[in-house]
PDB file of N, CA and C in Angstrom:
ATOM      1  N   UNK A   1     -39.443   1.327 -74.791  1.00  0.00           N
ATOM      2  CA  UNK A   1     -38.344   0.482 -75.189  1.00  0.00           C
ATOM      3  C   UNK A   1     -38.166  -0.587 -74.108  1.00  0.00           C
ATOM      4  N   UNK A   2     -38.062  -2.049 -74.460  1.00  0.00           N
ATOM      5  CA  UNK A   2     -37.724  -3.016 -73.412  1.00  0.00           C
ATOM      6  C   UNK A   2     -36.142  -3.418 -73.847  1.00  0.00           C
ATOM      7  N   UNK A   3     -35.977  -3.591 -72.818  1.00  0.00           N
ATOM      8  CA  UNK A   3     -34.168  -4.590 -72.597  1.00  0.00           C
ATOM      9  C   UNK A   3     -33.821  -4.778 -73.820  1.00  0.00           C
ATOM     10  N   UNK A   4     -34.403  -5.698 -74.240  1.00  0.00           N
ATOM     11  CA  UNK A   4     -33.891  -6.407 -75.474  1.00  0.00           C
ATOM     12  C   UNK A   4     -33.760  -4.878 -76.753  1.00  0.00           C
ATOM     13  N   UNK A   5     -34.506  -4.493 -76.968  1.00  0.00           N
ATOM     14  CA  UNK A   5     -34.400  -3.663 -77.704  1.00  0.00           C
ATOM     15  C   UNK A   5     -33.302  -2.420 -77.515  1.00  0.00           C
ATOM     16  N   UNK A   6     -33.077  -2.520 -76.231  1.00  0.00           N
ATOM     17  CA  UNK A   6     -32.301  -0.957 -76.024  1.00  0.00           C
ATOM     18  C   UNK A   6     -30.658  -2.278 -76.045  1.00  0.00           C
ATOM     19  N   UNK A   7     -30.699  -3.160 -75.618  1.00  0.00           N
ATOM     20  CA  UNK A   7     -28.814  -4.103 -76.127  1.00  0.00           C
ATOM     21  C   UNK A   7     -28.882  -4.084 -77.830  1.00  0.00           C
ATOM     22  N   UNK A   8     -29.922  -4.169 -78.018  1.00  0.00           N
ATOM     23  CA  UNK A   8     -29.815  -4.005 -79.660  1.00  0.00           C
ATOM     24  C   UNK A   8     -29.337  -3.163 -80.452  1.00  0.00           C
ATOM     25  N   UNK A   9     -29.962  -1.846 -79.981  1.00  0.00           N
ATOM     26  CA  UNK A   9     -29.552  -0.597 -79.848  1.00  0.00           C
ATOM     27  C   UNK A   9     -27.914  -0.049 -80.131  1.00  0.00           C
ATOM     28  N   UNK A  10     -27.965  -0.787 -78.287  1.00  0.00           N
ATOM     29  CA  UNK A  10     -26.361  -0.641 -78.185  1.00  0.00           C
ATOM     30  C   UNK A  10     -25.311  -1.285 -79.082  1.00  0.00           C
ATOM     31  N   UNK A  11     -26.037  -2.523 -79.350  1.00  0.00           N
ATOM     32  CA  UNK A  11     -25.261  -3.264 -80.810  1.00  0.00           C
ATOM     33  C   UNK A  11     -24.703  -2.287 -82.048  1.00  0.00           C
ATOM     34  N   UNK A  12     -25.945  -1.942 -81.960  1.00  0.00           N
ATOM     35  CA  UNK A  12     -26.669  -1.439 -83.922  1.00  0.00           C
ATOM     36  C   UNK A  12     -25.215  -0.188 -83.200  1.00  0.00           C
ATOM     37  N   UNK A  13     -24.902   0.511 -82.449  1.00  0.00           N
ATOM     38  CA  UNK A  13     -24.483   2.176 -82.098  1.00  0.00           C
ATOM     39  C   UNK A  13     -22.948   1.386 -82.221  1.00  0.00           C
ATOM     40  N   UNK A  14     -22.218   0.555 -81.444  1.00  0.00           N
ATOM     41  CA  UNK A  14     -21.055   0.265 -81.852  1.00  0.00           C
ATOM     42  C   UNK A  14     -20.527  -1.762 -81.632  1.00  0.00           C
ATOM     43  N   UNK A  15     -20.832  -1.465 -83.255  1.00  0.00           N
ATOM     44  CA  UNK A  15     -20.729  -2.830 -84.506  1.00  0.00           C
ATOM     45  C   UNK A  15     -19.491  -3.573 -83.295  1.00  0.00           C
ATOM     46  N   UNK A  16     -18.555  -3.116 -83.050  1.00  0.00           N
ATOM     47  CA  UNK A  16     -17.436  -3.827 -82.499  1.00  0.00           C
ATOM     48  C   UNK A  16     -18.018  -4.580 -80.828  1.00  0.00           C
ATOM     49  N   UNK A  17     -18.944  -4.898 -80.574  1.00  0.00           N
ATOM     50  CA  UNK A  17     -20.028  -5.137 -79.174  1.00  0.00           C
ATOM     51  C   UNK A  17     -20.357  -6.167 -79.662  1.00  0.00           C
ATOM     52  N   UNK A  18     -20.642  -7.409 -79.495  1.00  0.00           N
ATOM     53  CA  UNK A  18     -21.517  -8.427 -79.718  1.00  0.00           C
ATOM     54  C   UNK A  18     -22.715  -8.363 -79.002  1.00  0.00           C
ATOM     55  N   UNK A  19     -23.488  -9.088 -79.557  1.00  0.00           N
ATOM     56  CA  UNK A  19     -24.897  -8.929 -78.336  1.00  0.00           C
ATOM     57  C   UNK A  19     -24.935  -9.017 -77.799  1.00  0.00           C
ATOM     58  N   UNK A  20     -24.199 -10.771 -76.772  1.00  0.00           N
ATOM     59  CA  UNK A  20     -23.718 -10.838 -75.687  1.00  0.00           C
ATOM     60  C   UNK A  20     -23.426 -10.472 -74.702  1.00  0.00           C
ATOM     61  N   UNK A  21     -21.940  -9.774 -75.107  1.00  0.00           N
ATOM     62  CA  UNK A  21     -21.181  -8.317 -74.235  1.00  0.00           C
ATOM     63  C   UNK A  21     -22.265  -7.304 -74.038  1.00  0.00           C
ATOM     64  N   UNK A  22     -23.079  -6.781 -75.097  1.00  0.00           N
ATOM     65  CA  UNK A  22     -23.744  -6.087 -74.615  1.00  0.00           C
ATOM     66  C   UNK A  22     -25.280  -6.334 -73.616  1.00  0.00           C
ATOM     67  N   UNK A  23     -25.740  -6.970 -74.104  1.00  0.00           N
ATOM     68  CA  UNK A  23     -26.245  -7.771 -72.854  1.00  0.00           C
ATOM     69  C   UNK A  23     -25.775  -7.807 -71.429  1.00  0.00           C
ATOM     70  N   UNK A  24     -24.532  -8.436 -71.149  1.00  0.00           N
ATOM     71  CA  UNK A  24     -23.743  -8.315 -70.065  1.00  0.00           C
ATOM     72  C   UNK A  24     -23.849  -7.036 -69.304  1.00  0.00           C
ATOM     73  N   UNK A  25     -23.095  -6.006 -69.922  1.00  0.00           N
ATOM     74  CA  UNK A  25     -22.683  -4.590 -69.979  1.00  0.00           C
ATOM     75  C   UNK A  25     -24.384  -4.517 -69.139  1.00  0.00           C
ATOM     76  N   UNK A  26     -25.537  -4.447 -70.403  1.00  0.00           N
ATOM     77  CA  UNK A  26     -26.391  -4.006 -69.682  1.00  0.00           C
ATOM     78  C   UNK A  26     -27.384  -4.433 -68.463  1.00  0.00           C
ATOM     79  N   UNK A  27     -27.303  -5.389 -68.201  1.00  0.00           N
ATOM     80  CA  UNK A  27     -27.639  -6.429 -66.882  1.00  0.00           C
ATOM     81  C   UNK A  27     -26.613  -5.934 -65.584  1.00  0.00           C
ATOM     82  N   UNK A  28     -25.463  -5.790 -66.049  1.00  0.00           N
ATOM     83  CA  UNK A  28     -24.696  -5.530 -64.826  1.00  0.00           C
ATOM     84  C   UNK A  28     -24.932  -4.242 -64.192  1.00  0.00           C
ATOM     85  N   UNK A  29     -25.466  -2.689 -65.031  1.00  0.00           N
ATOM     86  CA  UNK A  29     -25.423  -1.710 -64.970  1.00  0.00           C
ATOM     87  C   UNK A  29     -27.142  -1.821 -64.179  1.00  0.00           C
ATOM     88  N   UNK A  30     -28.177  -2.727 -64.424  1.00  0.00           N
ATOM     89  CA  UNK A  30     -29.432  -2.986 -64.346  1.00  0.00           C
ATOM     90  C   UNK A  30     -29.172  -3.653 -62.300  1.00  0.00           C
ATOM     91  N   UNK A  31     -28.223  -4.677 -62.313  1.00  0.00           N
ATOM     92  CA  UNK A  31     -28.186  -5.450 -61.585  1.00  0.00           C
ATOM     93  C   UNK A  31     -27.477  -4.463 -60.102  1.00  0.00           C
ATOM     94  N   UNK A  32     -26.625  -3.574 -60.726  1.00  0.00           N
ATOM     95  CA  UNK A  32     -25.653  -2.459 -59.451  1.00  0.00           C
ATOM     96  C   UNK A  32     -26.780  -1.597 -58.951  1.00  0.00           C
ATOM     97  N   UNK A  33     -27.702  -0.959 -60.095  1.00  0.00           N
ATOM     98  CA  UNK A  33     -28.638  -0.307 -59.591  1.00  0.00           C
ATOM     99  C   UNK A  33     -29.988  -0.751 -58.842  1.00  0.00           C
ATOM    100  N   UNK A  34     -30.188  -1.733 -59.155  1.00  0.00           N
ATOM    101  CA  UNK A  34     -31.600  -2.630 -58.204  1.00  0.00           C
ATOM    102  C   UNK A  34     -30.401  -3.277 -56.644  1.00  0.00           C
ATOM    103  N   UNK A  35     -29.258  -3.664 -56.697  1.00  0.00           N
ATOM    104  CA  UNK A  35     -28.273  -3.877 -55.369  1.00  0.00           C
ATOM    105  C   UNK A  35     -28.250  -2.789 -54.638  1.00  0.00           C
ATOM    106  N   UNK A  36     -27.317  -2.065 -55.286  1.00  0.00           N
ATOM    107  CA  UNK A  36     -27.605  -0.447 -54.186  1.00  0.00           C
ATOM    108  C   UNK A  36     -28.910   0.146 -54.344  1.00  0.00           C
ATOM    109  N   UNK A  37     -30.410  -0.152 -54.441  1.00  0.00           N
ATOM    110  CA  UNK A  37     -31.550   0.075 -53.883  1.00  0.00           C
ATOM    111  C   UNK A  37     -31.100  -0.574 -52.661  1.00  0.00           C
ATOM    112  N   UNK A  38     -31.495  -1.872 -52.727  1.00  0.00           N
ATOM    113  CA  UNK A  38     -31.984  -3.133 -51.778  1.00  0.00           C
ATOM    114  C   UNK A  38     -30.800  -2.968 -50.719  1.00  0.00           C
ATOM    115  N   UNK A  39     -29.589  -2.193 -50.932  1.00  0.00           N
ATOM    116  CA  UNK A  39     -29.028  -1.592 -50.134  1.00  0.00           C
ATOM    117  C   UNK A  39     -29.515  -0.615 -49.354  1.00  0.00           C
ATOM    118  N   UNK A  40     -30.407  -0.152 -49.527  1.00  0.00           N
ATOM    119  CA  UNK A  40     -30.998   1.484 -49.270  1.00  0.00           C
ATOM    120  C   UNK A  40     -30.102   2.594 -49.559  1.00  0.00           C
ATOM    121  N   UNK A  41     -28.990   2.726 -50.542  1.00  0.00           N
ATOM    122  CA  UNK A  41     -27.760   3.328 -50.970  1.00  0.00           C
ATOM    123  C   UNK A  41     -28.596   4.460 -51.958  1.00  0.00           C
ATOM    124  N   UNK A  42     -28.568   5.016 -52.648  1.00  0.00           N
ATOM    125  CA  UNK A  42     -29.020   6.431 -53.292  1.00  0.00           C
ATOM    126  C   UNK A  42     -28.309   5.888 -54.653  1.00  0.00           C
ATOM    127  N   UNK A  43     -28.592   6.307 -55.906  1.00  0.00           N
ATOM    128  CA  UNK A  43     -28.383   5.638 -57.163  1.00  0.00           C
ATOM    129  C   UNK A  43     -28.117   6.810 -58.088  1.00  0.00           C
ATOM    130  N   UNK A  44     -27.265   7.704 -57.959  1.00  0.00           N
ATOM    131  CA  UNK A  44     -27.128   8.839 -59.095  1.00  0.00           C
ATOM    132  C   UNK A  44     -26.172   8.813 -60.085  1.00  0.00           C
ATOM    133  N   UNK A  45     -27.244   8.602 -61.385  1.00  0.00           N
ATOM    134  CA  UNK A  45     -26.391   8.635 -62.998  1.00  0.00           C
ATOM    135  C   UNK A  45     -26.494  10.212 -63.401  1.00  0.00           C
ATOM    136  N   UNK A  46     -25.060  10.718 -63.250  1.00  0.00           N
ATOM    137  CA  UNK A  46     -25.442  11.985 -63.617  1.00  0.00           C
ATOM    138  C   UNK A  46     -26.193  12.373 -64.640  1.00  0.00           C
ATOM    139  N   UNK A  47     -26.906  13.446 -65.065  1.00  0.00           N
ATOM    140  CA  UNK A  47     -27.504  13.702 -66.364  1.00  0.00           C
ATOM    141  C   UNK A  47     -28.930  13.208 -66.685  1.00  0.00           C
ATOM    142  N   UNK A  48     -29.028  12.078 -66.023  1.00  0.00           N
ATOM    143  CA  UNK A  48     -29.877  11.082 -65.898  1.00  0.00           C
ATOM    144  C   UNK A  48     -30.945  10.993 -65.195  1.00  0.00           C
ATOM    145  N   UNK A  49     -30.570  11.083 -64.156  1.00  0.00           N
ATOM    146  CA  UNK A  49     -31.453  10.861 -62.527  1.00  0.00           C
ATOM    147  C   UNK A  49     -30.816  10.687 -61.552  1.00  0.00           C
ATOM    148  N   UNK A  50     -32.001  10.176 -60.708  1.00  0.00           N
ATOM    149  CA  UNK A  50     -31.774   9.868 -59.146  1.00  0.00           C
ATOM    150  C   UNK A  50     -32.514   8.637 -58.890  1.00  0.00           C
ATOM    151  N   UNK A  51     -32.117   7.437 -58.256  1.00  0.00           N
ATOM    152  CA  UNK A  51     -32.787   6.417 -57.816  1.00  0.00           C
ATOM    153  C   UNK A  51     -32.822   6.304 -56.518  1.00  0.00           C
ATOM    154  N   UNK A  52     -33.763   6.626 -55.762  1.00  0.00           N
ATOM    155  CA  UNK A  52     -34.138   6.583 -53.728  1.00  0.00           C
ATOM    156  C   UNK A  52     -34.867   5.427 -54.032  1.00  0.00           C
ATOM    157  N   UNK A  53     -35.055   5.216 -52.931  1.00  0.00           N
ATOM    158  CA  UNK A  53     -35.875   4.027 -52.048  1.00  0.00           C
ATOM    159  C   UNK A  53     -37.006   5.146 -50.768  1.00  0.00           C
ATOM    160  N   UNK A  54     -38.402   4.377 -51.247  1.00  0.00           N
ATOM    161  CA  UNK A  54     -39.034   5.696 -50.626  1.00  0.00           C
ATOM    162  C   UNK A  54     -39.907   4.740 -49.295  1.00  0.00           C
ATOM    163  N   UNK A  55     -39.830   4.895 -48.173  1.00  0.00           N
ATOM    164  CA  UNK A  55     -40.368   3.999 -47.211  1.00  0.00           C
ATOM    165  C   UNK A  55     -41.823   4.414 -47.161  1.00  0.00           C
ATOM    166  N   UNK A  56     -42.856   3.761 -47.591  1.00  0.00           N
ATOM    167  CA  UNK A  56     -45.088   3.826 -47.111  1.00  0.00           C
ATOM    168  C   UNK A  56     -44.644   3.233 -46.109  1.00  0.00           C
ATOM    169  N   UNK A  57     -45.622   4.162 -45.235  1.00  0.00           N
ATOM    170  CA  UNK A  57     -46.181   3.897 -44.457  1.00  0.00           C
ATOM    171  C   UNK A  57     -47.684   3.079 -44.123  1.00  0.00           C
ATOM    172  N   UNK A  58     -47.996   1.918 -43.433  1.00  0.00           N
ATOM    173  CA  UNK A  58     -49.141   1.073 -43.446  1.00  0.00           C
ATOM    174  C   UNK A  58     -50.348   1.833 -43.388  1.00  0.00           C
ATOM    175  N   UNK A  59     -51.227   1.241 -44.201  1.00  0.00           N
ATOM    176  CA  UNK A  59     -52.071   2.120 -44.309  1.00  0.00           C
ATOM    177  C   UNK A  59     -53.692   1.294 -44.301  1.00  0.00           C
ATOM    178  N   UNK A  60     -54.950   1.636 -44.482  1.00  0.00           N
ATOM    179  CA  UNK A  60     -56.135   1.228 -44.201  1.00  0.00           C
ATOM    180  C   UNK A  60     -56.466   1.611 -46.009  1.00  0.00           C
ATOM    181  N   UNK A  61     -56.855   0.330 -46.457  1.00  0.00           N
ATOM    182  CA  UNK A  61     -57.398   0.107 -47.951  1.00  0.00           C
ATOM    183  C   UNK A  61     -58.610  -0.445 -47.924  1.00  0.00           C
ATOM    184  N   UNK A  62     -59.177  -0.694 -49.208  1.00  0.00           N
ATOM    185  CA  UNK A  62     -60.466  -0.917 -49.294  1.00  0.00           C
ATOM    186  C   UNK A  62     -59.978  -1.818 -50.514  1.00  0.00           C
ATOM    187  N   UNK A  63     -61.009  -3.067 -50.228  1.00  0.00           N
ATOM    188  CA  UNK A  63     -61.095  -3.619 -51.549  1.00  0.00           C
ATOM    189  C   UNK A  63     -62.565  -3.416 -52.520  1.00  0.00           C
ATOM    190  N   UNK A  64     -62.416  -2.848 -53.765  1.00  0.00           N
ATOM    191  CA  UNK A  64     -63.174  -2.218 -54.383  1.00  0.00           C
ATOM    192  C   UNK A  64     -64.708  -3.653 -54.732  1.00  0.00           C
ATOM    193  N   UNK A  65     -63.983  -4.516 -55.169  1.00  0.00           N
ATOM    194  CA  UNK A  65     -65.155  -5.734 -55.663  1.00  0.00           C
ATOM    195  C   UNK A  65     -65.584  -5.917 -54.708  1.00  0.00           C
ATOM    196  N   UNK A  66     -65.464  -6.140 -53.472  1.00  0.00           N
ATOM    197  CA  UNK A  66     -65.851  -6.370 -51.867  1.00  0.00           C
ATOM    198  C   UNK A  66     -66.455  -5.656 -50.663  1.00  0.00           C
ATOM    199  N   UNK A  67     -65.912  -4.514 -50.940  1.00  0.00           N
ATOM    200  CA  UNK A  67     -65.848  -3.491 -49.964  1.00  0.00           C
ATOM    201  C   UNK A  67     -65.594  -3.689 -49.048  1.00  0.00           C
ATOM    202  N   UNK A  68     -64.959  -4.727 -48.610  1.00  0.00           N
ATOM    203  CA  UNK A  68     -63.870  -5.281 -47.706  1.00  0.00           C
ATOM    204  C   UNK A  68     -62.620  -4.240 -47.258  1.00  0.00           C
ATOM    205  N   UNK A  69     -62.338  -3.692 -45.788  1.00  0.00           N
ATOM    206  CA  UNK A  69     -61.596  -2.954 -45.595  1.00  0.00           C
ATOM    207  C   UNK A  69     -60.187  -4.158 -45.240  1.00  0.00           C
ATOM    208  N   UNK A  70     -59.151  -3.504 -45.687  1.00  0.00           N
ATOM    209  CA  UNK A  70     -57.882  -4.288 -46.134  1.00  0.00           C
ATOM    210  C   UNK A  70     -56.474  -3.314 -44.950  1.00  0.00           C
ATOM    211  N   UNK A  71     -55.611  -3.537 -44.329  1.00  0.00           N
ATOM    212  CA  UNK A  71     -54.999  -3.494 -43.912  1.00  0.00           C
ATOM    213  C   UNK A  71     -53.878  -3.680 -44.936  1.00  0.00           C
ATOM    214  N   UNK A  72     -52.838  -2.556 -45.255  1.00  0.00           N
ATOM    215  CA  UNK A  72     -51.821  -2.411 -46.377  1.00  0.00           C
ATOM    216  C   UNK A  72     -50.454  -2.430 -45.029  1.00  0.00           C
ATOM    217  N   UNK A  73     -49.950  -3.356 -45.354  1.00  0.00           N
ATOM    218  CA  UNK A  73     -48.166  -3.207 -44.139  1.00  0.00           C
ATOM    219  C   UNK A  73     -47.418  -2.065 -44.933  1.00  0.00           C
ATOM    220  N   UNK A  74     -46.580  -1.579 -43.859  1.00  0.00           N
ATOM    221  CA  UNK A  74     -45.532  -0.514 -44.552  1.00  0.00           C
ATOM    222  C   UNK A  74     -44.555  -1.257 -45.460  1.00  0.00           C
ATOM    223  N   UNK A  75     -44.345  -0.463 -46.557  1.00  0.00           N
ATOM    224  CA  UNK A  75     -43.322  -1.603 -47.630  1.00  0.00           C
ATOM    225  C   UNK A  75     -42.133   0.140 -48.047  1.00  0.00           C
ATOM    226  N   UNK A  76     -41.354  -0.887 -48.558  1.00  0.00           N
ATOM    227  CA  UNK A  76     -40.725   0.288 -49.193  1.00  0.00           C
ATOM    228  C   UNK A  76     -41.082   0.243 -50.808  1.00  0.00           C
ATOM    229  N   UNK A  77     -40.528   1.269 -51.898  1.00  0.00           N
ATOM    230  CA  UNK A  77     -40.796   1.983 -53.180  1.00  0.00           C
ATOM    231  C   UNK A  77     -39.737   2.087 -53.755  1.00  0.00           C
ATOM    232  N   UNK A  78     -39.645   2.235 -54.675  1.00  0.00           N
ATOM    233  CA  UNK A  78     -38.384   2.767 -55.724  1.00  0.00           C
ATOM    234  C   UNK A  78     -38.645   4.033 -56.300  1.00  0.00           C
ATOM    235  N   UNK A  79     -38.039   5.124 -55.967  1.00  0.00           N
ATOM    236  CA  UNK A  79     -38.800   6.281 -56.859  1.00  0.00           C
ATOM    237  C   UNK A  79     -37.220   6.459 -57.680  1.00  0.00           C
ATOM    238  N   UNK A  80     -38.058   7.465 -58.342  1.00  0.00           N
ATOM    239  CA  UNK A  80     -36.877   8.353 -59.866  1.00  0.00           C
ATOM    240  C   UNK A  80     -37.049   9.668 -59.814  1.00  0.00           C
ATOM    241  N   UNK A  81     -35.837  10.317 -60.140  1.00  0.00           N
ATOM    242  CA  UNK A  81     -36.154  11.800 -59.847  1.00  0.00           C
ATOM    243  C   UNK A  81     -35.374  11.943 -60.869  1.00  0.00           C
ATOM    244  N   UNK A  82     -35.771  12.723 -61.876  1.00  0.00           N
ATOM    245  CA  UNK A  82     -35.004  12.991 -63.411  1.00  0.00           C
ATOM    246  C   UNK A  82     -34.262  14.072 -63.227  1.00  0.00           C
ATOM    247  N   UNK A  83     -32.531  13.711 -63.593  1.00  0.00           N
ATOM    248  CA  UNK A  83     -31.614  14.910 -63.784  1.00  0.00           C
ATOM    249  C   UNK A  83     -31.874  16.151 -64.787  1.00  0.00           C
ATOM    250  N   UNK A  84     -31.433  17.216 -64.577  1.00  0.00           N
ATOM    251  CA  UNK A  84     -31.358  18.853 -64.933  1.00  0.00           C
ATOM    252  C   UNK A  84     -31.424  17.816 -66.602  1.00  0.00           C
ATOM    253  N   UNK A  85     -30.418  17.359 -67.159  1.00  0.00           N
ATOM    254  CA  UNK A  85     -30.226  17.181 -68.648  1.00  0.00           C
ATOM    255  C   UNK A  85     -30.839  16.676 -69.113  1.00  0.00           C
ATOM    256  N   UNK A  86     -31.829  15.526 -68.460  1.00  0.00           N
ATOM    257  CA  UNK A  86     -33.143  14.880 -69.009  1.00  0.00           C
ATOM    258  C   UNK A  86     -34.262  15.645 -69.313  1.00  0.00           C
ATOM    259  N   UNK A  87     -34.721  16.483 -68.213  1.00  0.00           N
ATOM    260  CA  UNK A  87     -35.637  17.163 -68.731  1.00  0.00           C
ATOM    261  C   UNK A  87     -35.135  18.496 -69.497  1.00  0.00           C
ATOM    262  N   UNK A  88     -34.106  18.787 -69.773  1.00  0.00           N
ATOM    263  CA  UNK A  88     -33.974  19.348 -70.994  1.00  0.00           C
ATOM    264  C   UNK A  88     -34.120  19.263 -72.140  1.00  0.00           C
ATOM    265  N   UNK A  89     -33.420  17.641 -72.111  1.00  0.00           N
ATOM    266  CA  UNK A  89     -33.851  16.798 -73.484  1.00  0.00           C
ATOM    267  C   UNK A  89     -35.082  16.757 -73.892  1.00  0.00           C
ATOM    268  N   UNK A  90     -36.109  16.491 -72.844  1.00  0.00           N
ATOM    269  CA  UNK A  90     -37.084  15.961 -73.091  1.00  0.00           C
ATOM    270  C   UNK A  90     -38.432  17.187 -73.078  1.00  0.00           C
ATOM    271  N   UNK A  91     -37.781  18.431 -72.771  1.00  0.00           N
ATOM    272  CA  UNK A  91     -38.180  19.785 -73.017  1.00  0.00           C
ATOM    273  C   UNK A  91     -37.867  20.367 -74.171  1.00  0.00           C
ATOM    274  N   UNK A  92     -37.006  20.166 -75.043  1.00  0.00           N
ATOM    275  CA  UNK A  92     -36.076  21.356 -76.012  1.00  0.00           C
ATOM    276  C   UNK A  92     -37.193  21.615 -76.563  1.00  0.00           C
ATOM    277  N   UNK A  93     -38.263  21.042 -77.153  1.00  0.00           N
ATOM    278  CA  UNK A  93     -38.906  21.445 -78.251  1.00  0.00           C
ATOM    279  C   UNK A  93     -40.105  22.054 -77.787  1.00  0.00           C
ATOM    280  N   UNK A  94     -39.974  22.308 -76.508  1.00  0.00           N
ATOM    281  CA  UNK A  94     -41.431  23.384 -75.654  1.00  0.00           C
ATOM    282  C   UNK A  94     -40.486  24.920 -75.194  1.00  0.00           C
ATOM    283  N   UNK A  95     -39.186  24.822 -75.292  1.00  0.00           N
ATOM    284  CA  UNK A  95     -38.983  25.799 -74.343  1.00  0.00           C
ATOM    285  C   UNK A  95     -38.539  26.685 -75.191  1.00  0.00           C
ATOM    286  N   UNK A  96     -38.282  27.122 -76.451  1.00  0.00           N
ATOM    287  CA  UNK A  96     -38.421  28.121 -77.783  1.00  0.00           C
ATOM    288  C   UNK A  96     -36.745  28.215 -78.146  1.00  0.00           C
ATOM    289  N   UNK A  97     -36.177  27.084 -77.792  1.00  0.00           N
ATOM    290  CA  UNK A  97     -34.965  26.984 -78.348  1.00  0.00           C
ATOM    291  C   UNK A  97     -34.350  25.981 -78.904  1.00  0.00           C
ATOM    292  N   UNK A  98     -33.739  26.522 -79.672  1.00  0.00           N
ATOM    293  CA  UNK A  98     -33.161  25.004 -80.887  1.00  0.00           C
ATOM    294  C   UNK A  98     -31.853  24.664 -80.638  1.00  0.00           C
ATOM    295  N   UNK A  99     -31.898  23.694 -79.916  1.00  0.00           N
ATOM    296  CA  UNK A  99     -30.550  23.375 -79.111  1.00  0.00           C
ATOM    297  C   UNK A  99     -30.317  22.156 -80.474  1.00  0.00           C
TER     298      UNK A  99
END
């Protein structure tokens, strides 16, 4: 699902939302969570996940067409760590119960 499709979504789920607003709504919720990264702040939607910031360390690469050895600088990452209720959701139908 991309952006556009999931404000649509939110449209189509409650009629009283314009696209707009919802748009808004969802950019701002998009925009707090990429800020408190770049904060280095911790990002938890309950139910949902976890959003860290994960610091690499520099490292010695290879470039494959070349075989040119490449020098990688330390950068930071965005990782996700999926809440207890996500992977439930996204389990129910392996784990022999009909929730």
């Amino acid at each position: 699902m991309i952006k556009s499709q999931l404000i649509a979504r939110l449209v189509e789920r409650n009629p009283s939302l314009s696209f707009r607003d919802a748009e808004r709504v969802v950019n701002a919720i998009l925009d707090e969570i990429v800020d408190g990264l770049a904060q280095g702040r911790r990002v938890e939607l309950r139910g949902f996940g976890v959003f860290t910031v994960r610091q690499r360390k520099p490292r010695t690469s290879r470039n494959p067409s070349t075989n040119e050895t490449v020098e990688v600088p330390a950068k930071k990452a965005p990782h996700f760590k999926a809440g207890k209720e996500l992977h439930e959701r996204l389990n129910k139908d392996y784990s022999g119960k009909d929730d």
